[in-house]
C-alpha atoms as a PDB file:
ATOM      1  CA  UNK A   1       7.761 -20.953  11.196  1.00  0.00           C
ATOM      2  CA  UNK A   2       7.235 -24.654   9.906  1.00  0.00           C
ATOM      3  CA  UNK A   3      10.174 -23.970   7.389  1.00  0.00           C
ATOM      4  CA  UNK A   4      12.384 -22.595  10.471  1.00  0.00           C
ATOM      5  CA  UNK A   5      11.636 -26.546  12.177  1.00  0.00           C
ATOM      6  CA  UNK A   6      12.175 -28.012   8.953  1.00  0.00           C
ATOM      7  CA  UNK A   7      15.919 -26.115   9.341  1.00  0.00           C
ATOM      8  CA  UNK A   8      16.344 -27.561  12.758  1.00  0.00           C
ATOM      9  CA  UNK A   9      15.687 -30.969  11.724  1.00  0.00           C
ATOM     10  CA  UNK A  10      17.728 -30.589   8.716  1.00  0.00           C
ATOM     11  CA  UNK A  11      20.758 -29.216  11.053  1.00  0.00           C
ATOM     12  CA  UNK A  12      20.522 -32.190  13.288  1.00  0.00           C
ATOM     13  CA  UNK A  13      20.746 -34.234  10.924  1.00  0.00           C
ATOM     14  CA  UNK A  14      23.396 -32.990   8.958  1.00  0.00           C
ATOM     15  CA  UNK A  15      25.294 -32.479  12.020  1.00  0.00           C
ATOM     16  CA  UNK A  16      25.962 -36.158  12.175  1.00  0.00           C
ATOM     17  CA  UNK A  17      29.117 -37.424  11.563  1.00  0.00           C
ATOM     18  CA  UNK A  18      27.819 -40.938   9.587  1.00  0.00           C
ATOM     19  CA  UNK A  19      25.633 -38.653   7.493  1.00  0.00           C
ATOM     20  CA  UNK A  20      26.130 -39.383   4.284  1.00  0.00           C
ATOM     21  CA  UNK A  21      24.024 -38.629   0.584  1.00  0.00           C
ATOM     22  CA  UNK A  22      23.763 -35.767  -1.290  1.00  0.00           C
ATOM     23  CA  UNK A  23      19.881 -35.749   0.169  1.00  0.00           C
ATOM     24  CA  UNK A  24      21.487 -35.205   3.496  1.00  0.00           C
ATOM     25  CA  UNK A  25      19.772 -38.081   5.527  1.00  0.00           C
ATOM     26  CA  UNK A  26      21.532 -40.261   7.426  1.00  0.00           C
ATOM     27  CA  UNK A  27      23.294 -43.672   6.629  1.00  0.00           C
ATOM     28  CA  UNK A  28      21.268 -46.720   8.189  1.00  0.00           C
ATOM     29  CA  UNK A  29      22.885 -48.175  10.613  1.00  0.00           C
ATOM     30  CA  UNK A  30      24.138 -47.370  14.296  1.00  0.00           C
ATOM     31  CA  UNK A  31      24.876 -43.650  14.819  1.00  0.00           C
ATOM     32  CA  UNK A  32      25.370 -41.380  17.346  1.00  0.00           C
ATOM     33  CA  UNK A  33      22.356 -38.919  16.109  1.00  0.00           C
ATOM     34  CA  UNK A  34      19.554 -37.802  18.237  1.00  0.00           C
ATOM     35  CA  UNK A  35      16.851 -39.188  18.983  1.00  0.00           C
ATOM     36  CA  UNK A  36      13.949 -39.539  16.670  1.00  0.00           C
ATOM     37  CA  UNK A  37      11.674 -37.578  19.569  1.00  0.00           C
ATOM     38  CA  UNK A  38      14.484 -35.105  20.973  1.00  0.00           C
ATOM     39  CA  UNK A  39      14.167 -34.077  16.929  1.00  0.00           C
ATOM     40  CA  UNK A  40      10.963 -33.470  17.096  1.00  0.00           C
ATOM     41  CA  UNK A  41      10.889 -31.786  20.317  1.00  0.00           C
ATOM     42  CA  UNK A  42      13.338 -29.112  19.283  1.00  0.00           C
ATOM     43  CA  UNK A  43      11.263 -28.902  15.945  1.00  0.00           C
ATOM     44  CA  UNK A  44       8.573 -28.439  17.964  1.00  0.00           C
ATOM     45  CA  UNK A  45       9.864 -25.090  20.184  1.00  0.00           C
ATOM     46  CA  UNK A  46       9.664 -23.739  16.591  1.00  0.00           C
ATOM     47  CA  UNK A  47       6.465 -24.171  15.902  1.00  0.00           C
ATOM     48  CA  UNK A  48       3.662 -21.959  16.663  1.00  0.00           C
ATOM     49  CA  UNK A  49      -0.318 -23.307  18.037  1.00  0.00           C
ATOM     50  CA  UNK A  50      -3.197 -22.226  16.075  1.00  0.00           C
ATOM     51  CA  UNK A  51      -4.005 -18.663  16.006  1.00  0.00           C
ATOM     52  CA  UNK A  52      -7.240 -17.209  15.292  1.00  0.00           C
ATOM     53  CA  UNK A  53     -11.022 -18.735  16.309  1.00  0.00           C
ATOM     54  CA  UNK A  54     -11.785 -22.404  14.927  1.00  0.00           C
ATOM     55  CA  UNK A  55     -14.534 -21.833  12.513  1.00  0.00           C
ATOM     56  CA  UNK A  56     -17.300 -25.035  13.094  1.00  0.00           C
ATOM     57  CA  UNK A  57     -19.648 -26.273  10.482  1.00  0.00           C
ATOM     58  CA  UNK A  58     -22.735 -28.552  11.424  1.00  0.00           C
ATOM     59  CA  UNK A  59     -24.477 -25.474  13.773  1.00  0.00           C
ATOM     60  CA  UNK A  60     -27.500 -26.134  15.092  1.00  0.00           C
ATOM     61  CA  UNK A  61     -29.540 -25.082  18.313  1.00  0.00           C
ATOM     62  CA  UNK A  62     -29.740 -29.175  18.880  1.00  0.00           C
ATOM     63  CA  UNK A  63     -25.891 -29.164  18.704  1.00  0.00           C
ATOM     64  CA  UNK A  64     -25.681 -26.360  21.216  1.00  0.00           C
ATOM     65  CA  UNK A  65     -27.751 -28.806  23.937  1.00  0.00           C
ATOM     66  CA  UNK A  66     -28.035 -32.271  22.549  1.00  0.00           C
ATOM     67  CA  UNK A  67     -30.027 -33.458  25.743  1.00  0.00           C
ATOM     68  CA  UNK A  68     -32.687 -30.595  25.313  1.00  0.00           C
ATOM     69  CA  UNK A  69     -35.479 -32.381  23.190  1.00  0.00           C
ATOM     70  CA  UNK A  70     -34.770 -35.593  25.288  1.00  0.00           C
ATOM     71  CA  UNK A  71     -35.726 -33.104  28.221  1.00  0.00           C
ATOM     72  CA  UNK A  72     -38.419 -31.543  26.759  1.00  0.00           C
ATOM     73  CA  UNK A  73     -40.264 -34.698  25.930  1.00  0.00           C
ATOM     74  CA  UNK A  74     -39.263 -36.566  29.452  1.00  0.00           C
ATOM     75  CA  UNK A  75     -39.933 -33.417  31.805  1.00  0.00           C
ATOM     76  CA  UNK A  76     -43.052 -31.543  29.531  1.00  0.00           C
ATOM     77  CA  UNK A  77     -41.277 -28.666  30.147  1.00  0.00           C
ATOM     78  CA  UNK A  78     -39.561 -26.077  27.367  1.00  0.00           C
ATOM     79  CA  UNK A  79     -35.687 -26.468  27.620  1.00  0.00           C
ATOM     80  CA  UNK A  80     -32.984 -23.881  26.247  1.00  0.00           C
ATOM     81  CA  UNK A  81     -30.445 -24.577  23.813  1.00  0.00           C
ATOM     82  CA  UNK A  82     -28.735 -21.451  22.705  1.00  0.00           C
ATOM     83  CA  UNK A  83     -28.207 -18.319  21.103  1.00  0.00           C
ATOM     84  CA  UNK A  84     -26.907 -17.871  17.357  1.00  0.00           C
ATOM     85  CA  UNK A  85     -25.981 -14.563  16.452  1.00  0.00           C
ATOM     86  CA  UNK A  86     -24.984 -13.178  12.666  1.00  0.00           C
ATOM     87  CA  UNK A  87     -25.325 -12.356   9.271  1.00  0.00           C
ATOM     88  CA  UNK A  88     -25.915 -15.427   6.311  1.00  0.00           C
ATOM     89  CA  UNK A  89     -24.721 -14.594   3.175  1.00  0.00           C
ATOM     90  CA  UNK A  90     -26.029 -17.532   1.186  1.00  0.00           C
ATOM     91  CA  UNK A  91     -27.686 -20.946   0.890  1.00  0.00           C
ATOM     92  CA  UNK A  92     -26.166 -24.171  -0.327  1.00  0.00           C
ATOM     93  CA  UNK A  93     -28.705 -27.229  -0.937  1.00  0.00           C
ATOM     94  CA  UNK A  94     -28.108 -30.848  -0.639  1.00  0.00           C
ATOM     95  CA  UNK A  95     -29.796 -33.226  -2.837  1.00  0.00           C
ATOM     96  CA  UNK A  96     -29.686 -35.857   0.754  1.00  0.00           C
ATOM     97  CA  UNK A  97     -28.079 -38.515  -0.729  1.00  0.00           C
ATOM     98  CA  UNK A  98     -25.750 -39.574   1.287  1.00  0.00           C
ATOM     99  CA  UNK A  99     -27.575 -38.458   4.185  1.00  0.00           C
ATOM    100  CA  UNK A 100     -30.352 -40.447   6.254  1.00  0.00           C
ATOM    101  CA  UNK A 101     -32.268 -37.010   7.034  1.00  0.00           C
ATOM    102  CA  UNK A 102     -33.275 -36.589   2.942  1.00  0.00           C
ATOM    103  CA  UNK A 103     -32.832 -32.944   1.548  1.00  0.00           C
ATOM    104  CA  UNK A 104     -31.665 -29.925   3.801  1.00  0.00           C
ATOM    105  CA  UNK A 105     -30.302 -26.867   3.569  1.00  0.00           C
ATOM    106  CA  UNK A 106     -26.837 -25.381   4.913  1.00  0.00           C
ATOM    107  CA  UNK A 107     -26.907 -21.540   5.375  1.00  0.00           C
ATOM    108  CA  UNK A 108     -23.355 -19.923   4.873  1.00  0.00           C
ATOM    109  CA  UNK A 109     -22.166 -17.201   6.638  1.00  0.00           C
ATOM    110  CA  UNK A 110     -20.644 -15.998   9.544  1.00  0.00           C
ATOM    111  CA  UNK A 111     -21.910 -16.799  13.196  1.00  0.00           C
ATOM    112  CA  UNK A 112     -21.507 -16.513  17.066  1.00  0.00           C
ATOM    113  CA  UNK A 113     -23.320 -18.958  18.756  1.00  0.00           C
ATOM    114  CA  UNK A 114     -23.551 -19.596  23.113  1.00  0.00           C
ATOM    115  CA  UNK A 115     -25.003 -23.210  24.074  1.00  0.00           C
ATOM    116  CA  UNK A 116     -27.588 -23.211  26.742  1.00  0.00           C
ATOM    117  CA  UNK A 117     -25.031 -22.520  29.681  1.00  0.00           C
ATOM    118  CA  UNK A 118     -23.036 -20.490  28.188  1.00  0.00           C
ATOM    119  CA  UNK A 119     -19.805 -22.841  28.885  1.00  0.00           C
ATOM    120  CA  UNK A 120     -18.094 -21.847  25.454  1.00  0.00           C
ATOM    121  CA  UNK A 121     -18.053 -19.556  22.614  1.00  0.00           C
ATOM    122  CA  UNK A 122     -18.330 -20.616  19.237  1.00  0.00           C
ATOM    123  CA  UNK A 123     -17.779 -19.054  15.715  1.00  0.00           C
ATOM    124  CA  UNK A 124     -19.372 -21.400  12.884  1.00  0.00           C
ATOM    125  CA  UNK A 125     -19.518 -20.751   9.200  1.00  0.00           C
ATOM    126  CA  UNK A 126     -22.250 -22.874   8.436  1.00  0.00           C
ATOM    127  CA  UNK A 127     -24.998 -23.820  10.487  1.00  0.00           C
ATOM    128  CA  UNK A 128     -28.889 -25.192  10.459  1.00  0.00           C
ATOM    129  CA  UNK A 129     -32.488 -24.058  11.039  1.00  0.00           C
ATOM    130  CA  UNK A 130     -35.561 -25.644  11.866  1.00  0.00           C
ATOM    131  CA  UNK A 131     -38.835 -24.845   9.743  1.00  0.00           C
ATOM    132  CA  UNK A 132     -39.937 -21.538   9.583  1.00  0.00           C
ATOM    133  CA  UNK A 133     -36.522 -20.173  10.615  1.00  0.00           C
ATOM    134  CA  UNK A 134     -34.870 -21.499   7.719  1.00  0.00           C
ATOM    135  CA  UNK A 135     -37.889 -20.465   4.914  1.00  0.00           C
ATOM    136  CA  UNK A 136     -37.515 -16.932   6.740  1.00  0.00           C
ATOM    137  CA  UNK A 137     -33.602 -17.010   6.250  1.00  0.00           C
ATOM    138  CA  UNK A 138     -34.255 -18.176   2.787  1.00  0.00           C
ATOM    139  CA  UNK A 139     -36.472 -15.838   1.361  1.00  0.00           C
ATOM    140  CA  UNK A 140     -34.335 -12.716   2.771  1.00  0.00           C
ATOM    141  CA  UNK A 141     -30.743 -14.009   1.316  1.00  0.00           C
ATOM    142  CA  UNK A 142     -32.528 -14.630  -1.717  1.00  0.00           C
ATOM    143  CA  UNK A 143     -34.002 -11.030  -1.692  1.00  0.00           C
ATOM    144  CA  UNK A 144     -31.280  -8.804  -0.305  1.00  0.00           C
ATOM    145  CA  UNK A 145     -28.060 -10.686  -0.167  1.00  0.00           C
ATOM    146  CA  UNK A 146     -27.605 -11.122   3.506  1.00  0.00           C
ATOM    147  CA  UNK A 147     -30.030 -11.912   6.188  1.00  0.00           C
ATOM    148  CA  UNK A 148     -29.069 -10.861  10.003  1.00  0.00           C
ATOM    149  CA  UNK A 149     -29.557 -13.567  12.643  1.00  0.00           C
ATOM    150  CA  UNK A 150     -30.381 -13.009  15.646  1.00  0.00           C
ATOM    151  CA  UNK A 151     -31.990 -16.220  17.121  1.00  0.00           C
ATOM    152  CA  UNK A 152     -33.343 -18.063  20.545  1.00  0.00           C
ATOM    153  CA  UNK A 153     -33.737 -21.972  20.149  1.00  0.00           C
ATOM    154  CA  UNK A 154     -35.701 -23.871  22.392  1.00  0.00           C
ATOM    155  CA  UNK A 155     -36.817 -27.635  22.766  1.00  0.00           C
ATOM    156  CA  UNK A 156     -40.835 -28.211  23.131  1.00  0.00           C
ATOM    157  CA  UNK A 157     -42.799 -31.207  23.938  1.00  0.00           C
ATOM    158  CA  UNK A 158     -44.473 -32.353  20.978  1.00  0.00           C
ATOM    159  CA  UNK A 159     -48.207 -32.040  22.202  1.00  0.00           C
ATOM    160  CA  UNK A 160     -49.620 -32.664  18.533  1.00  0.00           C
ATOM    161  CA  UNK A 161     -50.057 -36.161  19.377  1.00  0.00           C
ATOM    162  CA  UNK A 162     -48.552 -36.972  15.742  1.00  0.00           C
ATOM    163  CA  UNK A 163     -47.710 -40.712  15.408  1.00  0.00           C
ATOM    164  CA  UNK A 164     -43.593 -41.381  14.826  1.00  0.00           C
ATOM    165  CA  UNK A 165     -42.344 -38.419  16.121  1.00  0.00           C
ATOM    166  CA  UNK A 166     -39.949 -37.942  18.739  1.00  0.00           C
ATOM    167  CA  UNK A 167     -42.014 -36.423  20.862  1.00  0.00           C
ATOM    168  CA  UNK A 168     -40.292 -32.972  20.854  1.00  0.00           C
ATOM    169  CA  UNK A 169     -39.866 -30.226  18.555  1.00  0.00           C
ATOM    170  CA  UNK A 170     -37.084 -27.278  18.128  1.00  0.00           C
ATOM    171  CA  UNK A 171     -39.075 -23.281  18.275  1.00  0.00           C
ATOM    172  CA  UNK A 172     -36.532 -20.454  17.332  1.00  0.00           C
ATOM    173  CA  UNK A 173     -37.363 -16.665  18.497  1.00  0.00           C
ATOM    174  CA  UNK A 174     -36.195 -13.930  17.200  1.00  0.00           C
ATOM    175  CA  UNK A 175     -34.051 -11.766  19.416  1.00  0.00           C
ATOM    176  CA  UNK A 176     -34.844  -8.072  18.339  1.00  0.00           C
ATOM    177  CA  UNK A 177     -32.179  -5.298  20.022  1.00  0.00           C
ATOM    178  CA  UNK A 178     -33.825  -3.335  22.712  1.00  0.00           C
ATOM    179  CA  UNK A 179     -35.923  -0.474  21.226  1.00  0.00           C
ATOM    180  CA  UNK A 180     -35.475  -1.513  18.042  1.00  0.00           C
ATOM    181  CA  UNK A 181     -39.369  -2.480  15.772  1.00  0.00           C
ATOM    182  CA  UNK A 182     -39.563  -5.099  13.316  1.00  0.00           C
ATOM    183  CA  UNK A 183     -40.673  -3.582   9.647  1.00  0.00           C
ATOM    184  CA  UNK A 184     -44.063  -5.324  10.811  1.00  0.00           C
ATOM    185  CA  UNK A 185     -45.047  -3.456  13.940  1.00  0.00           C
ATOM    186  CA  UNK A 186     -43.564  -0.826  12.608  1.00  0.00           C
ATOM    187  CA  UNK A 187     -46.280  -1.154   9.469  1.00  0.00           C
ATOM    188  CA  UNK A 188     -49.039  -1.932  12.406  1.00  0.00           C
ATOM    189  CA  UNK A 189     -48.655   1.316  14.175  1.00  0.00           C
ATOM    190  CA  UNK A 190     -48.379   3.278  11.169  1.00  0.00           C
ATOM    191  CA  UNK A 191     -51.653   1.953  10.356  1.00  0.00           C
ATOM    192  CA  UNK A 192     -53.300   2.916  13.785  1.00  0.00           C
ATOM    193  CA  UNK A 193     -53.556  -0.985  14.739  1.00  0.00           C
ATOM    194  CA  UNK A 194     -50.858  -0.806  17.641  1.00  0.00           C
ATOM    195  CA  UNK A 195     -49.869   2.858  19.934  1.00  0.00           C
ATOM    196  CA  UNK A 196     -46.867   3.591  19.213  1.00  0.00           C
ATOM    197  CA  UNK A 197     -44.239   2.984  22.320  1.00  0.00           C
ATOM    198  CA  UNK A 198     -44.205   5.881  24.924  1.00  0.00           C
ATOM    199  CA  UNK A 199     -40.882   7.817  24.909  1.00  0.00           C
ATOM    200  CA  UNK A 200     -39.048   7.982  27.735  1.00  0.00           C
ATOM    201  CA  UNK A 201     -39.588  10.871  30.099  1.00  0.00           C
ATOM    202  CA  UNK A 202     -37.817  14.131  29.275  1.00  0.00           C
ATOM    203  CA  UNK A 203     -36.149  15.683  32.180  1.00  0.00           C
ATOM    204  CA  UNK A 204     -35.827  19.510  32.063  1.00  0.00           C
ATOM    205  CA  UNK A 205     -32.896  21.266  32.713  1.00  0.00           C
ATOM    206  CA  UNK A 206     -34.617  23.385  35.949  1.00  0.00           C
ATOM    207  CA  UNK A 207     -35.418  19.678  37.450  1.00  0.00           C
ATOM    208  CA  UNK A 208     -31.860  19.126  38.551  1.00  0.00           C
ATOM    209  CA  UNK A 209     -29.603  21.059  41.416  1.00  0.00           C
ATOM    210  CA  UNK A 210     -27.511  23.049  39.023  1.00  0.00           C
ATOM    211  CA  UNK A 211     -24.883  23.068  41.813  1.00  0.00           C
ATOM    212  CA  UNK A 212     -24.736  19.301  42.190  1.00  0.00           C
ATOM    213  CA  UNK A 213     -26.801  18.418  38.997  1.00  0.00           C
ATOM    214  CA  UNK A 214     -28.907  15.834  41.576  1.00  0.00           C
ATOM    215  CA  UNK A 215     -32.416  15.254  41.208  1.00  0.00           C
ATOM    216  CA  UNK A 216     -35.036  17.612  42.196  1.00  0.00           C
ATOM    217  CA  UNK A 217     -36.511  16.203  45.277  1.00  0.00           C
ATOM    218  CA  UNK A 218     -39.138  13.499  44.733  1.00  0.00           C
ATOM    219  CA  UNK A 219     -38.325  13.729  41.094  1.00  0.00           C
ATOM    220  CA  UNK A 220     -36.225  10.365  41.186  1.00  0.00           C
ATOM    221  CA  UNK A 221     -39.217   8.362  42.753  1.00  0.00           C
ATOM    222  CA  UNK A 222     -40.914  10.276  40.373  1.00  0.00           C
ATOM    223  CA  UNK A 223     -39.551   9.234  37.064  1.00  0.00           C
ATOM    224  CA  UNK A 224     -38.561   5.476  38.831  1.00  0.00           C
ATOM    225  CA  UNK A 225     -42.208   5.034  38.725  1.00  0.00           C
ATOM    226  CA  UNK A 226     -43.571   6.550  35.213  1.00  0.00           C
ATOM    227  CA  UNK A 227     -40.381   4.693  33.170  1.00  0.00           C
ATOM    228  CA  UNK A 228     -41.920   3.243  30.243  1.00  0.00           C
ATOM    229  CA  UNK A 229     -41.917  -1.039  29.885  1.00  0.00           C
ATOM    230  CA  UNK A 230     -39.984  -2.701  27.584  1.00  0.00           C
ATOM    231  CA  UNK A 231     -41.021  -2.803  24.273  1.00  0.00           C
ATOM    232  CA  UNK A 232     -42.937  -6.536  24.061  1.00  0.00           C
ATOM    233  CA  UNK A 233     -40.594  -8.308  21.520  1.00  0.00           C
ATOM    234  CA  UNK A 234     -42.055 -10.054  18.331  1.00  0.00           C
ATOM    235  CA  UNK A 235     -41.025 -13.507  18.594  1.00  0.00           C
ATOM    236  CA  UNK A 236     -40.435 -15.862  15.240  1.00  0.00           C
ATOM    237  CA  UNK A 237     -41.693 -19.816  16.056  1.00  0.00           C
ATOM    238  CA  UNK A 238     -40.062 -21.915  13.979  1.00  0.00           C
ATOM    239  CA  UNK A 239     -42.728 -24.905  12.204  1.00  0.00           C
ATOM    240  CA  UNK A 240     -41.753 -28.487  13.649  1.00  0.00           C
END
């Protein structure tokens, strides 16, 4: 399409009676060519806007709601910042020299991320971790390839009492899908330290109307009132 403008420039320009030169710009001088910006507008019906989702670099749950640690520390009360969602396919590491943070890590890969009030949606390549997120991240690119991400980041309160701190501190959790264990509890109830979740009630066949296939009666209130609770979901804390 830009080549298509380019025509349409070159056309108005050639069009001109003083033009003049085998490169087929104008002569300087007075002419009766169009303007310079009625050019470019009828370049411009030829061009086409950018197609596709921006991908953003620089990711970070302190991106997602730069006022949350500010918050946290002010109010003493946990603030959200976001969700990042996806899969990291590697780890680049920069020496920090030309940066005033000192050594860090950018984790490559491909990622959906929703700021604390959900106002936008974002698709990053690149993005970065706080403590014990990022060593977790780390380890399993390093040992498998990819590494899924499903993360919650929050802004605490620094309570340590630490000297030169900022007085809050970024926790990521991990967001595991609903009914779906982590290889750990999975481990803990095969070793007898956790039950196992309760699966959910089975309804038989001679429980429903076979006519309307409605509950039996009192069956509803029944099975409203024996449904099993969520699966508790193992959280991942990131280190300050």
């Amino acid at each position: 399409m830009r080549a298509a403008a380019g025509d349409v420039l070159d056309s108005i320009f050639r069009s001109s009676k003083h033009a003049a030169g085998p490169d087929g710009f104008p002569c300087q001088g007075k002419t009766d060519m169009p303007s310079k910006q009625t050019a470019n507008n009828d370049a411009e019906e030829l061009l086409q806007s950018p197609e596709g989702l921006e991908l953003k670099g620089n990711l970070s749950f302190s991106r997602l709601n730069p006022l949350a640690g500010e918050l946290a520390r002010d109010t003493k009360q946990p603030q959200l910042c976001g969700w990042i969602t996806g899969i990291a396919y590697a780890i680049v590491h920069d020496d920090g020299k030309n940066s005033q943070y000192g050594p860090f890590n950018r984790i490559i890969g491909e990622f959906f991320a929703l700021p604390w009030n959900r106002s936008v949606e974002i698709t990053a390549t690149e993005m970065f971790l706080p403590g014990t997120a990022e060593r977790f991240v780390i380890a399993a690119v390093e040992k498998g390839g990819t590494c899924p991400i499903r993360f919650e980041g929050w802004a605490f309160p620094d309570t340590s009492g630490r000297k030169g701190g900022t007085g809050y501190v970024y926790k990521v959790f991990l967001r595991q899908p609903p009914g779906v264990l982590s290889a750990a509890r999975r481990m803990a109830i095969e070793c007898g330290i956790i039950d196992a979740p309760l699966p959910p009630p089975a309804l038989a066949i001679e429980e429903m109307d076979p006519e309307t296939g409605e509950l039996a009666d009192g069956l509803a209130e029944l099975l409203k009132g024996s449904a099993r609770k969520p699966v508790e979901q193992p959280e991942d804390v990131a280190a300050e």
